[in-house]
N, C-alpha and C. Protein backbone atom coordinates (compact mmCIF):
# COMPACT_ATOMS: atom_id res chain seq x y z
N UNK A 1 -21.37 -42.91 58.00
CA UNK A 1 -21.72 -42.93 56.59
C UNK A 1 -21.33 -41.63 55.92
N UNK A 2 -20.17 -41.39 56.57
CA UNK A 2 -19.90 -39.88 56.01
C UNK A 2 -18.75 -40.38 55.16
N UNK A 3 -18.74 -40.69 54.27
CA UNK A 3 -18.06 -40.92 53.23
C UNK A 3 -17.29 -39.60 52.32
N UNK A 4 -15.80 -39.61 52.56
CA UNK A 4 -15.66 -38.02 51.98
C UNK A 4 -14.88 -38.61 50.15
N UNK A 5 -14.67 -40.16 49.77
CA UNK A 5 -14.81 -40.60 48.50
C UNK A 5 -15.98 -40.42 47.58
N UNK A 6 -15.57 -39.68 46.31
CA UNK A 6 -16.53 -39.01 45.27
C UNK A 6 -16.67 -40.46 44.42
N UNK A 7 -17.66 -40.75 44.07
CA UNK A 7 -17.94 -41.59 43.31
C UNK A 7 -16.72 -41.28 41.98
N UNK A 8 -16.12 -42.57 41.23
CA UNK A 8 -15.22 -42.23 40.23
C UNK A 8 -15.91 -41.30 39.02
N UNK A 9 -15.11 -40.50 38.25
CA UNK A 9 -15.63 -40.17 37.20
C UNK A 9 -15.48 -40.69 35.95
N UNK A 10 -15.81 -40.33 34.95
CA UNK A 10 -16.06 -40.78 33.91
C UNK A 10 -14.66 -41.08 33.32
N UNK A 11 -13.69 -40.20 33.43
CA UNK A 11 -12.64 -40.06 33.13
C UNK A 11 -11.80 -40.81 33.64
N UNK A 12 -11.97 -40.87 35.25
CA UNK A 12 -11.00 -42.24 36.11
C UNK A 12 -11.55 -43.78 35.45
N UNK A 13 -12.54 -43.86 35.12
CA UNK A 13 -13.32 -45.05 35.26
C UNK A 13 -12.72 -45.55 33.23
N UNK A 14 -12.74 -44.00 32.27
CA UNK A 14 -11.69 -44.83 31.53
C UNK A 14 -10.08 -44.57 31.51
N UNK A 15 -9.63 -44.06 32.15
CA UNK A 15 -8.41 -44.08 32.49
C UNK A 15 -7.96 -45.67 33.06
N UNK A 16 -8.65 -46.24 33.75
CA UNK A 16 -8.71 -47.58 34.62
C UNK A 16 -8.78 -48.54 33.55
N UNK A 17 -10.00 -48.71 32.83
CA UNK A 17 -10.17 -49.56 31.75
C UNK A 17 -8.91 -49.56 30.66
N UNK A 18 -8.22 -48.29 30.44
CA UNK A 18 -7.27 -48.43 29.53
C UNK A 18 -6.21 -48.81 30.21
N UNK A 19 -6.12 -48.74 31.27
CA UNK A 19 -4.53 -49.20 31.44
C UNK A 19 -5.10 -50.31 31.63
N UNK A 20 -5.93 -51.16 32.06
CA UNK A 20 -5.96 -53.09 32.13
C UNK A 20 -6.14 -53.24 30.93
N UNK A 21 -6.37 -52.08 29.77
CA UNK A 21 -6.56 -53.31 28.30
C UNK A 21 -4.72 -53.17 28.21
N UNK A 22 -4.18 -51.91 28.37
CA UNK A 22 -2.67 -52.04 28.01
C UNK A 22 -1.94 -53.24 28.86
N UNK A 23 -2.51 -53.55 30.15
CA UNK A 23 -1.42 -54.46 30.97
C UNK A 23 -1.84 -56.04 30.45
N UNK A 24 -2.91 -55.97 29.95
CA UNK A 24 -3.83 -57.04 28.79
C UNK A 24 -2.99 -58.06 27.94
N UNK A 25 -2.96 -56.57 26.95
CA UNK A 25 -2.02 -56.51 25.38
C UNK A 25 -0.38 -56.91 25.98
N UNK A 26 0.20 -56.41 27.24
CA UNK A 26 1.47 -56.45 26.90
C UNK A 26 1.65 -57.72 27.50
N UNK A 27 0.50 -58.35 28.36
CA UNK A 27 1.00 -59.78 28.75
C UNK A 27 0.69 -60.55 27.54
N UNK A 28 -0.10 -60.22 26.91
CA UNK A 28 -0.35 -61.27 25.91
C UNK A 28 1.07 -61.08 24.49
N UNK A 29 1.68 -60.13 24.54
CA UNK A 29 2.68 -59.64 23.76
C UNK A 29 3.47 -60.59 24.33
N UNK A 30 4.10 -60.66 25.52
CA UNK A 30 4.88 -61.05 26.55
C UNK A 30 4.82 -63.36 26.22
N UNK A 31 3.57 -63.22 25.92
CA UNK A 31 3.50 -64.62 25.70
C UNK A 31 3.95 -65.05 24.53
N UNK A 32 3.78 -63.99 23.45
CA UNK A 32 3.93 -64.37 22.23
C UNK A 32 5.60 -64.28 22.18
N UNK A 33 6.06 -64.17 22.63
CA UNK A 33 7.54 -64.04 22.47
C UNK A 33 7.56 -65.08 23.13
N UNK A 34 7.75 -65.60 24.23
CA UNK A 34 8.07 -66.68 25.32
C UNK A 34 7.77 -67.93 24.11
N UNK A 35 6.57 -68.12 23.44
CA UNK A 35 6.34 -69.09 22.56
C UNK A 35 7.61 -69.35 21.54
N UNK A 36 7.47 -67.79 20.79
CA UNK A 36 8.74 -67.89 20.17
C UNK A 36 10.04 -68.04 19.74
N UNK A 37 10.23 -67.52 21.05
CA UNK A 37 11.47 -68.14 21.27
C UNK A 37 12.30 -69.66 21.82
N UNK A 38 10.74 -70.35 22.33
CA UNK A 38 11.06 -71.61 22.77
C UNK A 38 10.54 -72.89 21.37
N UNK A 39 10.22 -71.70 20.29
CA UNK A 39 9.95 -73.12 19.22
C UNK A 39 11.01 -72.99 18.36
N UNK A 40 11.07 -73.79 17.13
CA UNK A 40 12.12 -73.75 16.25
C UNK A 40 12.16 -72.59 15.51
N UNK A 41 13.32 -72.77 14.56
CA UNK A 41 14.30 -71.49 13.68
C UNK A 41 12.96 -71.54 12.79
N UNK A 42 12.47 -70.40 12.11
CA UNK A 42 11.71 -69.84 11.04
C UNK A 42 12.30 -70.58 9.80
N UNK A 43 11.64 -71.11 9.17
CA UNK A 43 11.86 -71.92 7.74
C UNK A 43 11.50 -71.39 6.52
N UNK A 44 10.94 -70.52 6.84
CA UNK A 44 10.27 -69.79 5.78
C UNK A 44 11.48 -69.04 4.79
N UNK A 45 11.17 -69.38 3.71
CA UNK A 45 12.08 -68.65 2.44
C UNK A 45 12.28 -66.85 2.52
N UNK A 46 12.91 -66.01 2.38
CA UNK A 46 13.27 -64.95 2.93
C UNK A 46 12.21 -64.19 1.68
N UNK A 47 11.48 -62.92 1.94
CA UNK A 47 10.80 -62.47 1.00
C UNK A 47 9.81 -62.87 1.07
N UNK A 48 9.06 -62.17 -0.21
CA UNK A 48 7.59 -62.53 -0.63
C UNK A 48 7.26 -63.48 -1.72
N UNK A 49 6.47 -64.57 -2.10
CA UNK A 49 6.56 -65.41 -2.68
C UNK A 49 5.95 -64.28 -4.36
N UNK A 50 5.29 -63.88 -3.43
CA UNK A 50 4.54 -62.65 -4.98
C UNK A 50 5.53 -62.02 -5.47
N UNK A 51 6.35 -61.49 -4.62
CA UNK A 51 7.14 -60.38 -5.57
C UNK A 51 8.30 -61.02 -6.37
N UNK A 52 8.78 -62.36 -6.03
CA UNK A 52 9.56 -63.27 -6.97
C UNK A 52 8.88 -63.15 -7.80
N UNK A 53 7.67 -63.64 -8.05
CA UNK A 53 6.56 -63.92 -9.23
C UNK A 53 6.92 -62.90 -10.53
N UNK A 54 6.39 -61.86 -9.54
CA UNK A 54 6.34 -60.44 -10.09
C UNK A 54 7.87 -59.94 -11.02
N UNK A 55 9.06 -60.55 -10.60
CA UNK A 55 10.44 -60.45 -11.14
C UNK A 55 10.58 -61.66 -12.09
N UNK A 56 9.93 -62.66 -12.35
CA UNK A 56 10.22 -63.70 -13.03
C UNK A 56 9.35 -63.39 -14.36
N UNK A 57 8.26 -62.58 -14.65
CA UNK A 57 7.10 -62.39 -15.58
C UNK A 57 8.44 -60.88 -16.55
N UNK A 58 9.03 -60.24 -15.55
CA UNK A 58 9.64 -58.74 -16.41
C UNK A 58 10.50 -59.37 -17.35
């Protein structure tokens, strides 16, 4: 029971937590592309629908 491992510190313990939220975020990044690229072409009109607005009133 001679254990010569220090209990983690505060600092390892968030050092740990941040890198699984980063490996988290980048799989979930990682999905959002895979989606994207396997659905159709963007249809959406190029621009902002407001700022036409905004050029049609001058």
């Amino acid at each position: 029971m001679n254990d010569k491992t220090k209990p983690e510190s505060r600092g390892d313990r968030r050092k740990a937590r941040l890198a699984e939220a980063l490996r988290t975020n980048l799989q979930k990044r990682k999905a959002q592309l895979r989606s994207r690229r396997t659905g159709e072409a963007d249809t959406r009109p190029d621009g902002l629908a407001a700022s036409k607005e905004q050029k049609k009133e001058e």
